[in-house]
C-alpha atoms as a PDB file:
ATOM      1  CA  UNK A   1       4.024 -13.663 -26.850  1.00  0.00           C
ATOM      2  CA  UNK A   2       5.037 -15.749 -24.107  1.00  0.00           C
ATOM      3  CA  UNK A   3       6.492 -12.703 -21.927  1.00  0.00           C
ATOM      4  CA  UNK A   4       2.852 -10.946 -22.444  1.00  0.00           C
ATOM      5  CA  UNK A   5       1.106 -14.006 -21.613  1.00  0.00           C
ATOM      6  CA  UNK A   6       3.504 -13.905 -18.289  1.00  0.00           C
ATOM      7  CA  UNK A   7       2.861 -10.323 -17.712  1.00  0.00           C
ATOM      8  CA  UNK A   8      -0.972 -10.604 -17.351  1.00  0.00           C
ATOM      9  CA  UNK A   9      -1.056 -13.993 -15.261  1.00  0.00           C
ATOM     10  CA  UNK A  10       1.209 -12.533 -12.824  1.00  0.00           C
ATOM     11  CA  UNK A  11      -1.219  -9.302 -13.157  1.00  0.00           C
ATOM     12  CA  UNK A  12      -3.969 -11.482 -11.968  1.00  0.00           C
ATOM     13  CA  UNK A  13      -2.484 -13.251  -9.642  1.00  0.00           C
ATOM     14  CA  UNK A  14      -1.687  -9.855  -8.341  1.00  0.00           C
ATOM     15  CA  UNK A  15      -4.940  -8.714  -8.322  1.00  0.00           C
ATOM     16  CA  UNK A  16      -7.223 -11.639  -7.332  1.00  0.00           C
ATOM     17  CA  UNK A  17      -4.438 -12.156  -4.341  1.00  0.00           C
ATOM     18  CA  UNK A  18      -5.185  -8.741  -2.905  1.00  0.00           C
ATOM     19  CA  UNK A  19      -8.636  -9.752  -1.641  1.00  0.00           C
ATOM     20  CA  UNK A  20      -6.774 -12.477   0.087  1.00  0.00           C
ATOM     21  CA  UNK A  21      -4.571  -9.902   1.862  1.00  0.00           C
ATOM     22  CA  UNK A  22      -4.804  -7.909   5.283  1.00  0.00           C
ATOM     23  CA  UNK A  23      -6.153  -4.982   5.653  1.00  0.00           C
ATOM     24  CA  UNK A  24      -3.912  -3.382   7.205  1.00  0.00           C
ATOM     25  CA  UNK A  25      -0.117  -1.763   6.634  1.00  0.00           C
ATOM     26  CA  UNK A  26       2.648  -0.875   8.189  1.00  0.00           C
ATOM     27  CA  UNK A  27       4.655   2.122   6.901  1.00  0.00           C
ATOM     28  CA  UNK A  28       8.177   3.417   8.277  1.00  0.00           C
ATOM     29  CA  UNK A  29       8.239   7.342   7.313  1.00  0.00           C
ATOM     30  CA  UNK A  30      11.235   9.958   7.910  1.00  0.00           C
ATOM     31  CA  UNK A  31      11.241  12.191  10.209  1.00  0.00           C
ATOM     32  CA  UNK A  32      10.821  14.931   7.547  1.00  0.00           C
ATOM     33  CA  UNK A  33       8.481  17.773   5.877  1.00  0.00           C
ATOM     34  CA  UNK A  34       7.574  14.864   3.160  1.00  0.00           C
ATOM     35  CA  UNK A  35       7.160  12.219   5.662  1.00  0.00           C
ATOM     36  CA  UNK A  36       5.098  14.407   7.986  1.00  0.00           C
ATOM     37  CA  UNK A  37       2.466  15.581   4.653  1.00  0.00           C
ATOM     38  CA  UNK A  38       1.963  11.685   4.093  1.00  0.00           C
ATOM     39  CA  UNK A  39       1.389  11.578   8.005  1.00  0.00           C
ATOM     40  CA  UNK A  40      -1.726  13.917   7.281  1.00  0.00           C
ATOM     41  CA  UNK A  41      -3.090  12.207   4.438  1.00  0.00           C
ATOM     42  CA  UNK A  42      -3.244   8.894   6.470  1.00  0.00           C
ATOM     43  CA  UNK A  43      -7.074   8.945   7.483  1.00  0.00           C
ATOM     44  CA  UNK A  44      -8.392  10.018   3.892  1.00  0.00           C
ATOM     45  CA  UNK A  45      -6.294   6.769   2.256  1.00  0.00           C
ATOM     46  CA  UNK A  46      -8.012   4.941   4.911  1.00  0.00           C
ATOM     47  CA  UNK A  47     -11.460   6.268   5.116  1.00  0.00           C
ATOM     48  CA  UNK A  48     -10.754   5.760   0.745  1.00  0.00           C
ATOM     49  CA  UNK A  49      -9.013   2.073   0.975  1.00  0.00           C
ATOM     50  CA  UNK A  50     -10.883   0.353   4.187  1.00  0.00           C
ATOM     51  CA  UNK A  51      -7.347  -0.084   5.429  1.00  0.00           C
ATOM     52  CA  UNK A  52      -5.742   0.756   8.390  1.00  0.00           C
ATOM     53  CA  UNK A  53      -2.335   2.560   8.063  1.00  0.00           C
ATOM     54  CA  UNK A  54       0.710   1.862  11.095  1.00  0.00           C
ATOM     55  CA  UNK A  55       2.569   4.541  10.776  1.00  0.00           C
ATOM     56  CA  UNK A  56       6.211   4.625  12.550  1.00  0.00           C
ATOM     57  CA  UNK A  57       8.925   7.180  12.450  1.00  0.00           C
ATOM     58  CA  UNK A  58      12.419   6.494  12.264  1.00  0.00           C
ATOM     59  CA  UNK A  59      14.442   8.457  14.749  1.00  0.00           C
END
């Protein structure tokens, strides 16, 4: 009981704190075929989300 009761504060918490946050992120993506798909589905997630995607390569 006390490991559920846990679970969901720290779910809140979670939740209500992500209004708090930025809107914006930073993501480090391989220089790959994967990495390059995500690369093209950057301005849908943020047109979806409101938030602006950084998007870096490693080399």
């Amino acid at each position: 009981m006390k490991n559920k009761l846990t679970a969901i504060v720290l779910l809140l918490a979670v939740v209500l704190g992500a209004g708090a946050q930025t809107k914006e992120i930073r993501v480090l993506l391989a220089n790959h075929p994967y990495g390059d798909l995500l690369k093209t589905m950057i301005p849908e997630y943020e047109k979806a989300t409101g938030v602006k995607v950084r998007a870096a390569s490693n080399l």
